[in-house]
Protein backbone atom coordinates (compact mmCIF):
# COMPACT_ATOMS: atom_id res chain seq x y z
CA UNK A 1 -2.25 -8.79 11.56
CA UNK A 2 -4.92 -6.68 9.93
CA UNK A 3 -8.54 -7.00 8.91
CA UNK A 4 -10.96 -5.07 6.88
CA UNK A 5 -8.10 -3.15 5.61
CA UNK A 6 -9.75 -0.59 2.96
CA UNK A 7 -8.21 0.95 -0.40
CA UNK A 8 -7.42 3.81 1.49
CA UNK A 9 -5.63 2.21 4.04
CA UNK A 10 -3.74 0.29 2.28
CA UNK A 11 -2.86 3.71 -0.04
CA UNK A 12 -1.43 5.34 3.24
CA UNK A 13 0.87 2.15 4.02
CA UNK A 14 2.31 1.80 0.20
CA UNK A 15 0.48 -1.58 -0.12
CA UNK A 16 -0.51 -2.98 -3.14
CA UNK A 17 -4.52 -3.25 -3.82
CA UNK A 18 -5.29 -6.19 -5.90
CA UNK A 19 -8.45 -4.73 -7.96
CA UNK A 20 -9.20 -8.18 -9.08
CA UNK A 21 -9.90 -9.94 -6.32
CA UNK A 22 -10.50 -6.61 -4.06
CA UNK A 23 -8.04 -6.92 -1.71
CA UNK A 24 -4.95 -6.09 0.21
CA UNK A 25 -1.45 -7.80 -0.66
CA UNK A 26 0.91 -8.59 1.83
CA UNK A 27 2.66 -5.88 3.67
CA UNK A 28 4.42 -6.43 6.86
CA UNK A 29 6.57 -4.56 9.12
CA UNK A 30 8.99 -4.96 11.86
CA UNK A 31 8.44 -1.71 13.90
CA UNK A 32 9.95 -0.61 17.58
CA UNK A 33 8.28 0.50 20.75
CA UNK A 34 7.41 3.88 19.78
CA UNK A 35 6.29 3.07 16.19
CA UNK A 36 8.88 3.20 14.02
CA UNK A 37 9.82 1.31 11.02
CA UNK A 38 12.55 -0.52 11.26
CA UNK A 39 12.25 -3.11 8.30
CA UNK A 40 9.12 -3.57 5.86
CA UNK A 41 8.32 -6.09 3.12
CA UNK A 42 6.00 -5.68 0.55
CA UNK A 43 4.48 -8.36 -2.12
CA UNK A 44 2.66 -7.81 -5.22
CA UNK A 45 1.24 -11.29 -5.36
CA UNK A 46 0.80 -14.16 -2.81
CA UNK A 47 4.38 -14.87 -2.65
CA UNK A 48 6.96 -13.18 -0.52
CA UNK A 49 6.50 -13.34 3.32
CA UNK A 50 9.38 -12.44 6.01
CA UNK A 51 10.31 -15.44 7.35
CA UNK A 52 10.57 -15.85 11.18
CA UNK A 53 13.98 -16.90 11.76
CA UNK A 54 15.20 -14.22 9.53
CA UNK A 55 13.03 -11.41 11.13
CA UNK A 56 13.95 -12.08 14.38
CA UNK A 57 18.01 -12.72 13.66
CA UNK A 58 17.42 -8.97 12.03
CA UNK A 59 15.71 -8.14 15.27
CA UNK A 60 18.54 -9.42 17.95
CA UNK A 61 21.11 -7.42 15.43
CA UNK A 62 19.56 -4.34 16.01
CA UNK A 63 19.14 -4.66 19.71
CA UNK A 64 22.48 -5.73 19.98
CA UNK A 65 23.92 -2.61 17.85
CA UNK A 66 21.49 -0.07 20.17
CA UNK A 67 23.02 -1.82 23.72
């Protein structure tokens, strides 16, 4: 979770700046221990979140495939 996310920031992540209202759009990211991405999603708009269950089945699959 972020806060105070600028333009800029936002710019360097790929997320969409809403000009309107002057903010950030949702961007979120399942990364490992040492910072890499290893699934993002992105919304223009209010809709489109990762949903739990999913992220974490996606999570256990990878572990699994790295054992």
């Amino acid at each position: 979770m972020a806060h105070g996310v600028t333009h800029e920031m936002a710019g360097r992540i790929g997320a969409w700046w809403e000009e309107r209202r002057d903010h950030i759009q949702p961007s979120e990211f399942i990364l490992t221990q040492k910072g890499r991405v290893l699934a993002s999603m992105y919304s223009s708009s209010p809709v489109g979140r990762m949903d739990p269950d999913e992220a974490l089945a996606l999570i256990e699959i990878l572990a699994s495939r790295s054992r």
